[in-house]
N, C-alpha and C. Protein backbone atom coordinates (compact mmCIF):
# COMPACT_ATOMS: atom_id res chain seq x y z
N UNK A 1 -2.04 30.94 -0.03
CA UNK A 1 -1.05 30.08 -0.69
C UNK A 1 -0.26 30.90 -1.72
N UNK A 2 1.40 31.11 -1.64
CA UNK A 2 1.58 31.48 -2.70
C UNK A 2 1.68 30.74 -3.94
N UNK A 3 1.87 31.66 -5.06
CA UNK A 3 1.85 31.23 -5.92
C UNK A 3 2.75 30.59 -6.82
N UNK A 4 4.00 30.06 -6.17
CA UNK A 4 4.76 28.92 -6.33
C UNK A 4 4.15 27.54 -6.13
N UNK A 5 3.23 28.14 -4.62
CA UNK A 5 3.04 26.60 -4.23
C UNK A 5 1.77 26.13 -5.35
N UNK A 6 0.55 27.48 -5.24
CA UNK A 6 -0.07 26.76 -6.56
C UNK A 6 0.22 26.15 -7.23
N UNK A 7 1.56 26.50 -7.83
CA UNK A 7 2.00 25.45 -9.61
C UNK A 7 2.42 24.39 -9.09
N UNK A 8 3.36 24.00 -8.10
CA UNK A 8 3.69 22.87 -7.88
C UNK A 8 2.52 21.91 -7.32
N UNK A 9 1.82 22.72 -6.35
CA UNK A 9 0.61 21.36 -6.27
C UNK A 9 -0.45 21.66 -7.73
N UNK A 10 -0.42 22.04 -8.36
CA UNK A 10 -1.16 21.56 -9.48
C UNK A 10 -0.29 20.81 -10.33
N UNK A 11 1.36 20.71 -10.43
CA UNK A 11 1.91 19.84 -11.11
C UNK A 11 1.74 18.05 -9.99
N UNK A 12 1.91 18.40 -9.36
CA UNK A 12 1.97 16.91 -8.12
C UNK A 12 0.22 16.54 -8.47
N UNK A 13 -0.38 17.58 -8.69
CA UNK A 13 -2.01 16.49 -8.90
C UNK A 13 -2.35 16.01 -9.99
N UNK A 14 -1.53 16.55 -11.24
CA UNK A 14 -1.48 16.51 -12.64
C UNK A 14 -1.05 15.25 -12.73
N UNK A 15 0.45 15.10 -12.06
CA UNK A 15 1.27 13.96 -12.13
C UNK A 15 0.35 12.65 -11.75
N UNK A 16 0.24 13.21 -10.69
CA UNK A 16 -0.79 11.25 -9.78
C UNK A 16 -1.57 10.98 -10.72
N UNK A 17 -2.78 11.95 -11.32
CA UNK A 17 -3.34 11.22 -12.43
C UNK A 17 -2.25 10.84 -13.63
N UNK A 18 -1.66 11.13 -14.05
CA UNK A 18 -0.60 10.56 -15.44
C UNK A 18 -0.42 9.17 -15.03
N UNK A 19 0.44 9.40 -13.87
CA UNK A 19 0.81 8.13 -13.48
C UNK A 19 0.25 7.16 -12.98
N UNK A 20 -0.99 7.25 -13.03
CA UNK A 20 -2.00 6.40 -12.10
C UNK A 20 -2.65 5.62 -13.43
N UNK A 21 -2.94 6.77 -14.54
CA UNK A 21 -3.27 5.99 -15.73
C UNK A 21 -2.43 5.69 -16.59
N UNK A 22 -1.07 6.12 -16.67
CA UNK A 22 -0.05 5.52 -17.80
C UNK A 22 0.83 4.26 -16.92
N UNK A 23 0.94 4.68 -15.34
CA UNK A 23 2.10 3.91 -14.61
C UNK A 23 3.54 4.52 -15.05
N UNK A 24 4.17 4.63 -14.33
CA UNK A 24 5.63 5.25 -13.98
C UNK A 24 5.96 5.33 -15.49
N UNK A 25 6.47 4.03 -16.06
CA UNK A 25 7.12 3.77 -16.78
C UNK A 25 6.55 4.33 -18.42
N UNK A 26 5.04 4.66 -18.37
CA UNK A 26 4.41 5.01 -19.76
C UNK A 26 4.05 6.79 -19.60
N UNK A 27 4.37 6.95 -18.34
CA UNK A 27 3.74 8.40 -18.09
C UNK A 27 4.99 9.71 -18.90
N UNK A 28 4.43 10.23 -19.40
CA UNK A 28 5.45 11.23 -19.66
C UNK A 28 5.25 12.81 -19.52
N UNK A 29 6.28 13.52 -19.68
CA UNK A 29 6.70 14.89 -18.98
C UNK A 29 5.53 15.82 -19.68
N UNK A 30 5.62 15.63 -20.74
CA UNK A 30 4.58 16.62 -21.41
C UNK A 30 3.46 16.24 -21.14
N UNK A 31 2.98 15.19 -21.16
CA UNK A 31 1.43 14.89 -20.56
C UNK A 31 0.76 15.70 -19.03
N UNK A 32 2.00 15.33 -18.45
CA UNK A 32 1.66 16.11 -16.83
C UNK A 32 1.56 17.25 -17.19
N UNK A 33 2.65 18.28 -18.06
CA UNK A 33 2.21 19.76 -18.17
C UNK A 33 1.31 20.38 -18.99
N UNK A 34 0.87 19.53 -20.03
CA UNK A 34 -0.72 19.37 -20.46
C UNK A 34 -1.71 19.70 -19.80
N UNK A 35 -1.30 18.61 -18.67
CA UNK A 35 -2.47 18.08 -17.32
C UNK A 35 -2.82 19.36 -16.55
N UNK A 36 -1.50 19.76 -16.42
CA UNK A 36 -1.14 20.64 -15.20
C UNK A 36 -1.46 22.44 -15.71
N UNK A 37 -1.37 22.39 -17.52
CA UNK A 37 -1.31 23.78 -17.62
C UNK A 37 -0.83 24.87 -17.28
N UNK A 38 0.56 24.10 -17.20
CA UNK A 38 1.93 24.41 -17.49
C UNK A 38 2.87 23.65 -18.29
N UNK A 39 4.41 24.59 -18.34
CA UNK A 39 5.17 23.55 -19.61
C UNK A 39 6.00 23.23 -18.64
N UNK A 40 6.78 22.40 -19.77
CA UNK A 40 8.03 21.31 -18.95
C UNK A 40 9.17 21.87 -18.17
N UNK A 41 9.54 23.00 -18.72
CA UNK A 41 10.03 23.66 -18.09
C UNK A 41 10.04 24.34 -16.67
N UNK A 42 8.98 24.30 -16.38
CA UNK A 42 8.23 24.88 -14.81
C UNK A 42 8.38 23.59 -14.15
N UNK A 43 8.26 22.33 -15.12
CA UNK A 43 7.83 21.33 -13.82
C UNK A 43 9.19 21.08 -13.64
N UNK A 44 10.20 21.14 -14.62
CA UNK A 44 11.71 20.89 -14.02
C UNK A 44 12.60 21.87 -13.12
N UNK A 45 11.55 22.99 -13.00
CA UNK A 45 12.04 23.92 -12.09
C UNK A 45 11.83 23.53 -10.62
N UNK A 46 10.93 22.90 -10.49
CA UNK A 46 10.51 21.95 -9.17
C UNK A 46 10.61 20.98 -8.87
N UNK A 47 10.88 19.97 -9.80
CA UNK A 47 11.34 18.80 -10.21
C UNK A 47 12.64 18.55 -11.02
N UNK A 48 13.81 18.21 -10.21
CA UNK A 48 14.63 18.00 -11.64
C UNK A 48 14.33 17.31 -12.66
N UNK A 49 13.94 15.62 -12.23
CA UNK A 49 13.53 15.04 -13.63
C UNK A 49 12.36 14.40 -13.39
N UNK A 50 12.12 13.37 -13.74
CA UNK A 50 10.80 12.35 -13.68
C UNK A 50 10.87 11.53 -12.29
N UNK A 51 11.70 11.02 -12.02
CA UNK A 51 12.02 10.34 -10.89
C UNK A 51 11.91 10.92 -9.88
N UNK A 52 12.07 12.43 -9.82
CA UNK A 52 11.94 13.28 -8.70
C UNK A 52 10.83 13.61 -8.29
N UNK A 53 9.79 13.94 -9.47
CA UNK A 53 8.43 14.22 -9.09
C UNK A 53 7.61 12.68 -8.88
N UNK A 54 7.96 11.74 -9.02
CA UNK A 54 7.42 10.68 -8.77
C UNK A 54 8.08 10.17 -7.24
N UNK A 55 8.81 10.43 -7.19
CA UNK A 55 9.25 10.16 -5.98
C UNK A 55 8.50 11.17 -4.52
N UNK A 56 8.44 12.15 -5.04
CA UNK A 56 8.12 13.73 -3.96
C UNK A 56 6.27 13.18 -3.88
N UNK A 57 5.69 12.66 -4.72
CA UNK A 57 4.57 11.71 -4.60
C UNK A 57 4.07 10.95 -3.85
N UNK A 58 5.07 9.87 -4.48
CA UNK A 58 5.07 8.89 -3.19
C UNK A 58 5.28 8.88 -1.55
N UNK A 59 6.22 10.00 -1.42
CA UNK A 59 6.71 10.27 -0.10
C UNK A 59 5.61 10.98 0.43
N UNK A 60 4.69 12.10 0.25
CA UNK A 60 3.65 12.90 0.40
C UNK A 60 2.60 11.33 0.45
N UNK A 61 2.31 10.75 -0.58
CA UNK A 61 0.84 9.66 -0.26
C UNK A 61 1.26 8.97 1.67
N UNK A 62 2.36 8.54 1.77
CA UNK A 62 2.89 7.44 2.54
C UNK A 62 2.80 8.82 3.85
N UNK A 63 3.36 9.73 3.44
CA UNK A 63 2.91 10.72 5.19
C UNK A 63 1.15 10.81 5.35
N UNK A 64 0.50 11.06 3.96
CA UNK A 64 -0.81 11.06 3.99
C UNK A 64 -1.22 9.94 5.15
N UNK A 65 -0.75 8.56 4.35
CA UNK A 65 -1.43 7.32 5.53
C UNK A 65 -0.78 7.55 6.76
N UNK A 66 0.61 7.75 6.69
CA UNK A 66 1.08 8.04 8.38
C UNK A 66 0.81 8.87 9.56
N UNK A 67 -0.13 9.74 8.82
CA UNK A 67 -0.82 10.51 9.62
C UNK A 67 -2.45 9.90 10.31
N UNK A 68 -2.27 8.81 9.88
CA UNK A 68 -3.84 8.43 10.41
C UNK A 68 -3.28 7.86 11.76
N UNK A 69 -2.35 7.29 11.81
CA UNK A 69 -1.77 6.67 12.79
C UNK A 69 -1.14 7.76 13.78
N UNK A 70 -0.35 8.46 13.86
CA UNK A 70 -0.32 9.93 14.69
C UNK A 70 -1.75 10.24 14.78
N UNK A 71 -3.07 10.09 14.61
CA UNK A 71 -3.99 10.76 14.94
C UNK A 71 -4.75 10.10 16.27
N UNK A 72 -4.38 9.04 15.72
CA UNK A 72 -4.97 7.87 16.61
C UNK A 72 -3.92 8.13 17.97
N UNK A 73 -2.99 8.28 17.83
CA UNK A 73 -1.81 8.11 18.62
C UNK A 73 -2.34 9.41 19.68
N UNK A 74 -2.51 10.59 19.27
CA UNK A 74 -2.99 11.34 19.64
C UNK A 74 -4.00 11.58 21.16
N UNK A 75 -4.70 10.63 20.43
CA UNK A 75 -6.21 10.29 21.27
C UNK A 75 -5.52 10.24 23.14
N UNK A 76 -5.99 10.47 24.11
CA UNK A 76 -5.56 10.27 25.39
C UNK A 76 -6.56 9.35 25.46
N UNK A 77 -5.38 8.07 26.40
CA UNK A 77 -6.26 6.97 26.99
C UNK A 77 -7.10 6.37 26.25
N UNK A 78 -6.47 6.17 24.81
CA UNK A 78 -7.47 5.22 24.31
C UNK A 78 -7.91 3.87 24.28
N UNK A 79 -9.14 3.35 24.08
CA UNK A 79 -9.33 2.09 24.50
C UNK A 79 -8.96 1.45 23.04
N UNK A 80 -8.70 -0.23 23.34
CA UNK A 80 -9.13 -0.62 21.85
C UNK A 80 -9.77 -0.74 21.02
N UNK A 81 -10.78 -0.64 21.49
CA UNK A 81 -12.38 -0.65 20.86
C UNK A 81 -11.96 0.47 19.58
N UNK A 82 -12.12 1.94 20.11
CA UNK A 82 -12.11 2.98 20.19
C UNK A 82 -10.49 3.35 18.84
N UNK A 83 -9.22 2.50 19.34
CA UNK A 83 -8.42 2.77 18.77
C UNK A 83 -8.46 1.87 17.09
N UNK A 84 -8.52 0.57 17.25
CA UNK A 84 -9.13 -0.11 15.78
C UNK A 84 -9.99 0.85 15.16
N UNK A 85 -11.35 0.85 15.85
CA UNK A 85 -12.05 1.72 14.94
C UNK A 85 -12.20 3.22 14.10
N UNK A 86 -11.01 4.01 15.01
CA UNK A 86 -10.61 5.07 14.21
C UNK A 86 -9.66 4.96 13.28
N UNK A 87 -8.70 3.43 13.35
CA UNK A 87 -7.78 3.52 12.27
C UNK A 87 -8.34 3.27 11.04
N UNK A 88 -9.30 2.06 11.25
CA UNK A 88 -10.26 1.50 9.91
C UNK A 88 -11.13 2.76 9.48
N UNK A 89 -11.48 3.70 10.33
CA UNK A 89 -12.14 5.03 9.93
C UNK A 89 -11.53 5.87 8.97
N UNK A 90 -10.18 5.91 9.65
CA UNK A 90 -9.27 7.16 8.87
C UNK A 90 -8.44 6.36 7.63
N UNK A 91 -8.56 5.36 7.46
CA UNK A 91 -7.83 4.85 6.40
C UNK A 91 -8.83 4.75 5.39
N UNK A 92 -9.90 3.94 5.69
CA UNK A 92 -11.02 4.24 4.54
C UNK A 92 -11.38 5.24 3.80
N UNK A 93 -11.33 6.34 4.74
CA UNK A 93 -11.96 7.89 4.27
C UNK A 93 -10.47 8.24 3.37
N UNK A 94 -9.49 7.97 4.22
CA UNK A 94 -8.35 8.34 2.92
C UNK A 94 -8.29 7.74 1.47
N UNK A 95 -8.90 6.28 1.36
CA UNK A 95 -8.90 5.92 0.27
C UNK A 95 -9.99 6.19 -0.30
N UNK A 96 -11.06 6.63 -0.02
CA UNK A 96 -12.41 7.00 -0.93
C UNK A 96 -11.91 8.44 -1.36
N UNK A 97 -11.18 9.17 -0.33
CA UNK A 97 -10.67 10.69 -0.64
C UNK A 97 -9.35 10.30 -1.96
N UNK A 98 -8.93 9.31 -2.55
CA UNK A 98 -7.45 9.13 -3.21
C UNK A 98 -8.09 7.60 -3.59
N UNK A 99 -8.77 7.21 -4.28
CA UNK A 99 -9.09 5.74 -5.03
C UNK A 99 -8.04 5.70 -5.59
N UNK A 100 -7.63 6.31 -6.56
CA UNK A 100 -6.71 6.02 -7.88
C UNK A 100 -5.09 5.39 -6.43
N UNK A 101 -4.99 5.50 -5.49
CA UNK A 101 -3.69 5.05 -4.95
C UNK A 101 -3.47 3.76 -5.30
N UNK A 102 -4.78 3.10 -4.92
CA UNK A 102 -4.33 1.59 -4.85
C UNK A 102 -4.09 1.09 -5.96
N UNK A 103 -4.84 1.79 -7.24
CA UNK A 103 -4.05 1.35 -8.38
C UNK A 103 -2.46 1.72 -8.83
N UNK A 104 -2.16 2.88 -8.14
CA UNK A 104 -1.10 3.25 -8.26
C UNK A 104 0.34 2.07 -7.57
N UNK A 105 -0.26 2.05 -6.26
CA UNK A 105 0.66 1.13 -6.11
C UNK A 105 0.71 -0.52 -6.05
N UNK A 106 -0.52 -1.06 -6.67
CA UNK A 106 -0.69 -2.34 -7.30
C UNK A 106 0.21 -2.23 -7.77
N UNK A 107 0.16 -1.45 -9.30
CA UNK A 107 1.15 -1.26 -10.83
C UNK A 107 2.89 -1.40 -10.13
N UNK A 108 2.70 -0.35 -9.31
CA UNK A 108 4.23 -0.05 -9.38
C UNK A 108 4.91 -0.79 -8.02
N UNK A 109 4.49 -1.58 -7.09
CA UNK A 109 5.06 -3.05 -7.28
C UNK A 109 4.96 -3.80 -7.33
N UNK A 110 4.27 -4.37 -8.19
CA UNK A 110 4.14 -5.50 -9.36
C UNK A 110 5.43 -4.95 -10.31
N UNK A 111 5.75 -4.00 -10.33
CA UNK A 111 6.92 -4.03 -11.56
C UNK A 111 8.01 -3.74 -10.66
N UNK A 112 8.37 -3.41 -9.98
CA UNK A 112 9.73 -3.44 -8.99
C UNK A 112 10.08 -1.88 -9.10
N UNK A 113 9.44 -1.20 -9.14
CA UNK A 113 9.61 0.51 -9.07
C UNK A 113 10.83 0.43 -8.29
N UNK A 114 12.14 0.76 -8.25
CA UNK A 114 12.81 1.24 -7.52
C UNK A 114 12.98 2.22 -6.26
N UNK A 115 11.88 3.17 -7.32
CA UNK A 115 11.75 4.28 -6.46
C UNK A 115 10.96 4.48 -5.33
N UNK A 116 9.65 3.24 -5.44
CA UNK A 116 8.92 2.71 -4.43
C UNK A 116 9.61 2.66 -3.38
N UNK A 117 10.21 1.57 -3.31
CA UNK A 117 11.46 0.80 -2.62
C UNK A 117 12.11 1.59 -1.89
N UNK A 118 12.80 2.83 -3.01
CA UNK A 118 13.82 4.04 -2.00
C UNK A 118 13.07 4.66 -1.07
N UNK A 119 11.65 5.22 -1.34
CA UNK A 119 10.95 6.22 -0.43
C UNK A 119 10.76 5.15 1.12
N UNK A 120 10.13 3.96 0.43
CA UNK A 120 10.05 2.94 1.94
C UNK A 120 11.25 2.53 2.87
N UNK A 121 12.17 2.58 2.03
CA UNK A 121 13.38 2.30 2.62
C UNK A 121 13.72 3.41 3.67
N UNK A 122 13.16 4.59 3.60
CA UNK A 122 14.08 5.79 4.04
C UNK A 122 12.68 6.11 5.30
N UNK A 123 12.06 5.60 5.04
CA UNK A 123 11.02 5.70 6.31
C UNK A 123 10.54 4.97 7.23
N UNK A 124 11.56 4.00 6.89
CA UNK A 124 11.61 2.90 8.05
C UNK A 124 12.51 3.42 9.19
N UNK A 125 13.31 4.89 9.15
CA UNK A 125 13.85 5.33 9.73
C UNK A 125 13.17 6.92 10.68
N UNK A 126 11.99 6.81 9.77
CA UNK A 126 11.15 8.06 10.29
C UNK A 126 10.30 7.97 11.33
N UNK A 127 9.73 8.81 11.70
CA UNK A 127 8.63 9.02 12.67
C UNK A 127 7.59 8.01 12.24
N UNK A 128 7.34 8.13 11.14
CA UNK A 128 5.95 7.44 10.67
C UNK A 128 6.31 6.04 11.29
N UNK A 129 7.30 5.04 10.40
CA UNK A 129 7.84 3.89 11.22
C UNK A 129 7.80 3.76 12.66
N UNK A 130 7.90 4.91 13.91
CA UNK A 130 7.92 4.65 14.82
C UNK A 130 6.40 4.94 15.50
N UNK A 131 5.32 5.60 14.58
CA UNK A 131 4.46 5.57 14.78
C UNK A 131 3.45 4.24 14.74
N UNK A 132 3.83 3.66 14.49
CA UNK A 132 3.34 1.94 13.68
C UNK A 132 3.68 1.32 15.32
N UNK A 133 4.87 1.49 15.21
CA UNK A 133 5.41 0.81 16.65
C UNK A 133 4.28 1.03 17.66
N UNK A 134 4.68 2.44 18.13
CA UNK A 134 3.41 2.70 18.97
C UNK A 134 2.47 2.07 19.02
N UNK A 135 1.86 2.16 17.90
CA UNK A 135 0.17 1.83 17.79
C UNK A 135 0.38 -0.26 17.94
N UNK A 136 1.96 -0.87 17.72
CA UNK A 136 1.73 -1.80 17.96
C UNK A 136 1.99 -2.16 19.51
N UNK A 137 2.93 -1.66 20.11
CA UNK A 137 3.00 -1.22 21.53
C UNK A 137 1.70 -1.16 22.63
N UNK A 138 0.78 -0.34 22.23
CA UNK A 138 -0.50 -0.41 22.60
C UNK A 138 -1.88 -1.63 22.01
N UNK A 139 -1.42 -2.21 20.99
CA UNK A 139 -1.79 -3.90 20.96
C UNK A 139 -1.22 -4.51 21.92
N UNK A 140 0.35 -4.70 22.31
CA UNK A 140 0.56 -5.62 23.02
C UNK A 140 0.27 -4.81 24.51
N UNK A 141 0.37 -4.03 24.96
CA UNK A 141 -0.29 -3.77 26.20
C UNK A 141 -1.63 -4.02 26.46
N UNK A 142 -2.41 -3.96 25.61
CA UNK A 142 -3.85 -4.79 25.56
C UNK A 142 -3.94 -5.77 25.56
N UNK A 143 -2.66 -6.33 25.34
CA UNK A 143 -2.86 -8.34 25.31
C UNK A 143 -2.24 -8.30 26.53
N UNK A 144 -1.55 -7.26 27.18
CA UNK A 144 -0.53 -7.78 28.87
C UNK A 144 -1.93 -7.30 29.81
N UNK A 145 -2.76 -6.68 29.46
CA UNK A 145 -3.72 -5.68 30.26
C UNK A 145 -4.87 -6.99 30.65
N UNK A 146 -4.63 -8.05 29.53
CA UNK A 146 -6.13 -8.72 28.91
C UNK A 146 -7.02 -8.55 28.43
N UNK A 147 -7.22 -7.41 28.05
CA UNK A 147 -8.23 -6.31 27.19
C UNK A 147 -8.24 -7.26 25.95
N UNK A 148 -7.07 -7.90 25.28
CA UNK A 148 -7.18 -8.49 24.22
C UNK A 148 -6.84 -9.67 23.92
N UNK A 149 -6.51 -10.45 22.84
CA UNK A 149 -6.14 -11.78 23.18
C UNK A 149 -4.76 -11.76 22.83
N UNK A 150 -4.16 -12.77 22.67
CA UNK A 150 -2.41 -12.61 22.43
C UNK A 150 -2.56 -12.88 20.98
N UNK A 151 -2.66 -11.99 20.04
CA UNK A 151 -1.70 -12.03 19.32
C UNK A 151 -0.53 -11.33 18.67
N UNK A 152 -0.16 -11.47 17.17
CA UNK A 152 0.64 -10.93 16.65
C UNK A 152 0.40 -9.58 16.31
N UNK A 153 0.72 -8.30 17.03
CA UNK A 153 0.79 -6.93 16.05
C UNK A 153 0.84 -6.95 15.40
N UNK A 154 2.17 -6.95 14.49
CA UNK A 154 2.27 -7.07 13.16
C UNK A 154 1.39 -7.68 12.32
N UNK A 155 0.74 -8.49 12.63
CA UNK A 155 -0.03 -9.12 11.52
C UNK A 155 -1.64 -9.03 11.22
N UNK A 156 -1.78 -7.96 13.17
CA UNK A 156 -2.92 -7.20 12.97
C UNK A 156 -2.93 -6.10 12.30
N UNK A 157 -1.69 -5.32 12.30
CA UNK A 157 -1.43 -3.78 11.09
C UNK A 157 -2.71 -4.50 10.03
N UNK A 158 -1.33 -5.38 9.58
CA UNK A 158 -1.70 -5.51 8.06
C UNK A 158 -2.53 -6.20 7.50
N UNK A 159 -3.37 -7.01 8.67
CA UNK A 159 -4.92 -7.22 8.55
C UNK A 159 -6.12 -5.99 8.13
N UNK A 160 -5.82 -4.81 9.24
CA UNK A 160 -6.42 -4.01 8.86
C UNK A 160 -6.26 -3.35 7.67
N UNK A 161 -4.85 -2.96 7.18
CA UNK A 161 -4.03 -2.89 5.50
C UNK A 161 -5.23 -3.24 5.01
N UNK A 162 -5.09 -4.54 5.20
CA UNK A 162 -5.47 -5.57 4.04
C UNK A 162 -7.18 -5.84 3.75
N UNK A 163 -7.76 -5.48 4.82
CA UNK A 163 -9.30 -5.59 4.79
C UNK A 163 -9.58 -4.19 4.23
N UNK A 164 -8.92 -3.15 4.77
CA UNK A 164 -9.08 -2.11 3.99
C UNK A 164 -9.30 -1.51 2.77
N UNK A 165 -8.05 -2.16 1.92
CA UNK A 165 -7.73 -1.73 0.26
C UNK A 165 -8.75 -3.06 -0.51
N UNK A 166 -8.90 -3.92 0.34
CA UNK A 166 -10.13 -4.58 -0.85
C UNK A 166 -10.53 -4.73 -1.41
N UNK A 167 -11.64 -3.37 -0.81
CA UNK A 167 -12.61 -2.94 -2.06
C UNK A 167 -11.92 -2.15 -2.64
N UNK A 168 -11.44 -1.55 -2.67
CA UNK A 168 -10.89 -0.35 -3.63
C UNK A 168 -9.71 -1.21 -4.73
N UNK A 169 -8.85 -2.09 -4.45
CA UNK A 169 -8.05 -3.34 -5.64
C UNK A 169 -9.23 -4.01 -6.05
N UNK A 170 -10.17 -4.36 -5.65
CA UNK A 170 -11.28 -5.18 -6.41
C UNK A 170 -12.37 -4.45 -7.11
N UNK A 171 -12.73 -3.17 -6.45
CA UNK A 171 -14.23 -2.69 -7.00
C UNK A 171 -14.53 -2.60 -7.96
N UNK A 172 -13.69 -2.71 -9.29
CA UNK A 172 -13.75 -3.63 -10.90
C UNK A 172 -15.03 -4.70 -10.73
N UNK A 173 -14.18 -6.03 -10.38
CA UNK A 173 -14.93 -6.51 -10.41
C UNK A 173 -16.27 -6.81 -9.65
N UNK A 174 -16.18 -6.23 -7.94
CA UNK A 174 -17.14 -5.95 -7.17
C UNK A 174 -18.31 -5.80 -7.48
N UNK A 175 -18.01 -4.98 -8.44
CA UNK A 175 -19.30 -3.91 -9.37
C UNK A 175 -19.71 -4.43 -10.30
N UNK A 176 -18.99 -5.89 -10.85
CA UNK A 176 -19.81 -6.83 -12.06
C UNK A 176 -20.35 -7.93 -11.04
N UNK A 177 -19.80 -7.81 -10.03
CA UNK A 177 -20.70 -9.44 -9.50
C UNK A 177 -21.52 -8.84 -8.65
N UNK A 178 -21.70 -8.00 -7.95
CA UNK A 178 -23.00 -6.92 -6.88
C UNK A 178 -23.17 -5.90 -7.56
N UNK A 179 -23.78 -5.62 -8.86
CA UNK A 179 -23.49 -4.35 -9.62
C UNK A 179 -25.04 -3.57 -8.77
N UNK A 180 -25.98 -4.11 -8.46
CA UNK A 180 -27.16 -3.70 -7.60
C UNK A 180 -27.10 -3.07 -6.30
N UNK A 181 -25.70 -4.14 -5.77
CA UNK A 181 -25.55 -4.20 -4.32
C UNK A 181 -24.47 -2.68 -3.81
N UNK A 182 -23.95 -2.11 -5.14
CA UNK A 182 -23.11 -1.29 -4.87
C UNK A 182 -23.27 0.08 -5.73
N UNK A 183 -24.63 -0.02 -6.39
CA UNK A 183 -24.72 1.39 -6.20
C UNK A 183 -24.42 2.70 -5.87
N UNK A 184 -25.15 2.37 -4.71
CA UNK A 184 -25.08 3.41 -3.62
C UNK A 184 -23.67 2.94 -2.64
N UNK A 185 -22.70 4.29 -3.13
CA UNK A 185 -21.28 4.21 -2.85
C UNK A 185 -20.86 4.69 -0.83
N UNK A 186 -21.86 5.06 -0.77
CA UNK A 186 -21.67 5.79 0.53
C UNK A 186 -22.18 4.64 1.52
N UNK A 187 -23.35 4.21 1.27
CA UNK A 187 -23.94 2.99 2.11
C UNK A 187 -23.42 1.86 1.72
N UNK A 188 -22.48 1.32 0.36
CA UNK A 188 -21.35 0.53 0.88
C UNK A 188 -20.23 0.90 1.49
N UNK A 189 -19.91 1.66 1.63
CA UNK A 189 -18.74 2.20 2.35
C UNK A 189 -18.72 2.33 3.96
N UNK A 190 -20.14 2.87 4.47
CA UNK A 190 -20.72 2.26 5.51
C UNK A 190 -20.70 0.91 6.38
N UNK A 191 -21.17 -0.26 5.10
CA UNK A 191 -21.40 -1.45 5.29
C UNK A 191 -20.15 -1.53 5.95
N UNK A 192 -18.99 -1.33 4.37
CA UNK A 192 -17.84 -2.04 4.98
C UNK A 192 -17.28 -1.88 6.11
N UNK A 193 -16.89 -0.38 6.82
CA UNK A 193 -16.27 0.03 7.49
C UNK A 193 -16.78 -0.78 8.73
N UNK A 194 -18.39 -1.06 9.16
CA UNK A 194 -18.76 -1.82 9.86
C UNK A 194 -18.55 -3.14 10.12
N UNK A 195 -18.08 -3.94 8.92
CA UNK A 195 -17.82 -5.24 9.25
C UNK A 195 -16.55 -5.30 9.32
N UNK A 196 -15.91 -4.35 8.85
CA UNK A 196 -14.22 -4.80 9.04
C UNK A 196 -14.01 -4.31 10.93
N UNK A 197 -14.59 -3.16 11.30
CA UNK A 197 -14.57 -3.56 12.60
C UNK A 197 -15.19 -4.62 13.39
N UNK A 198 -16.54 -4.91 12.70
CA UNK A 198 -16.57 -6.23 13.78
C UNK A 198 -15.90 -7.37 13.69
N UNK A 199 -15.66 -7.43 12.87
CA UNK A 199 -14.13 -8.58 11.79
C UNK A 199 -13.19 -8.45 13.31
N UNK A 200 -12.64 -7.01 13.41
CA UNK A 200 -11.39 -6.93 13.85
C UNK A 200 -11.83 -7.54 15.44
N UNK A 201 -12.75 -6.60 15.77
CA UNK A 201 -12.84 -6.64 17.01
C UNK A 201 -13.32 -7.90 17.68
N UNK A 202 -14.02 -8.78 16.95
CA UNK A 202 -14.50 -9.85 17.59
C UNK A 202 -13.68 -11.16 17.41
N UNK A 203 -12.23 -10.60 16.67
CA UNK A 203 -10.82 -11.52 16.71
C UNK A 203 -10.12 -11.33 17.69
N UNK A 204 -9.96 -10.12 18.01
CA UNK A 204 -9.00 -9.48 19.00
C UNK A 204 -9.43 -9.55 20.57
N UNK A 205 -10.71 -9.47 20.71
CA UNK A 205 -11.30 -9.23 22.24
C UNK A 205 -11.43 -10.87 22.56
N UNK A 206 -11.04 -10.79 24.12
CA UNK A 206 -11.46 -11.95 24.59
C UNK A 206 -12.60 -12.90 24.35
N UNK A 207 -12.29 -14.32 24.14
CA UNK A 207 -13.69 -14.99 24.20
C UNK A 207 -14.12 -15.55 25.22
């Protein structure tokens, strides 16, 4: 790695924590180069301003998740069984690998981040966007095949989304009402990943 790229990914890892604990709007320039152990000056050499390195963030987290989906995509001849369960695989492991995201983007839209907004906006035009397709493409060929039942793609994505980030928007309080039950972080993580596939799968497969 040279050693450009060092400073900049130590400013981009500096940053996610700032902003993960101040939020966009409280995070500031000198804190990150505090963080980062470097000055402000370096980070505006890579960053013009604040908006830029928060933005170059966001766009990097959102290929992070879009790559679980190209992976899956990947797979030859996959079944559904097989294809659910590697997405709920690779999305989990990304969020135990990156917890602090989901707080990140609770905060920032709940407040109308703009910049949220711009990065999503501009990748509804990308690969990643057409990677989604795919993977919903191959739902509905499983419902034309009968492999599955008819429903909505779309609303299976973001089922899985949504069973996913859960625990990780809740595990606050998770951890005051099962504070016994969740201990051991690896064998809940286990648990879950297991029931959100049988969740999925025993909605989706024929009855």
């Amino acid at each position: 790695m040279l050693k450009g790229d060092s400073t900049r990914n130590k400013i981009m890892a500096a940053a996610r924590e700032v902003f993960v604990e101040k939020g966009y709007d409280g995070a500031r320039m000198q804190q990150i180069a505090d963080r980062a152990g470097a000055n402000k000056a370096m980070i505006y050499y890579y960053f013009n301003s604040k908006d830029a390195l928060f933005e170059a963030i966001i766009r990097d987290i959102f290929k992070e998740i879009f790559r679980i989906y190209q992976s899956v995509l990947q797979l030859e001849d996959v079944d559904l069984r097989t294809m659910i369960t590697s997405i709920v695989h690779e999305h989990l492991i990304f969020l135990q690998n990156h917890p602090e995201i989901a707080r990140l983007f609770l905060r920032e839209v709940h407040s109308d981040n703009p910049i949220l907004y711009k990065v999503m906006n501009e990748l509804r035009h990308d690969t990643a966007r057409r990677d989604i397709k795919a993977v919903m493409k191959k739902l509905e060929k499983a419902a034309d095949d009968g492999i599955m039942r008819r429903v909505d793609p779309m609303n299976t994505i973001w089922n899985i989304v949504g069973l996913d980030l859960f625990y990780f928007v809740s595990k606050p309080l998770i951890n005051v009402l099962w504070t016994k039950e969740t201990r051991n972080e690896a064998k809940v993580m286990q648990a879950r990943e297991e029931s959100i596939v049988d969740l999925l799968l025993n909605g989706l497969l024929p009855r």
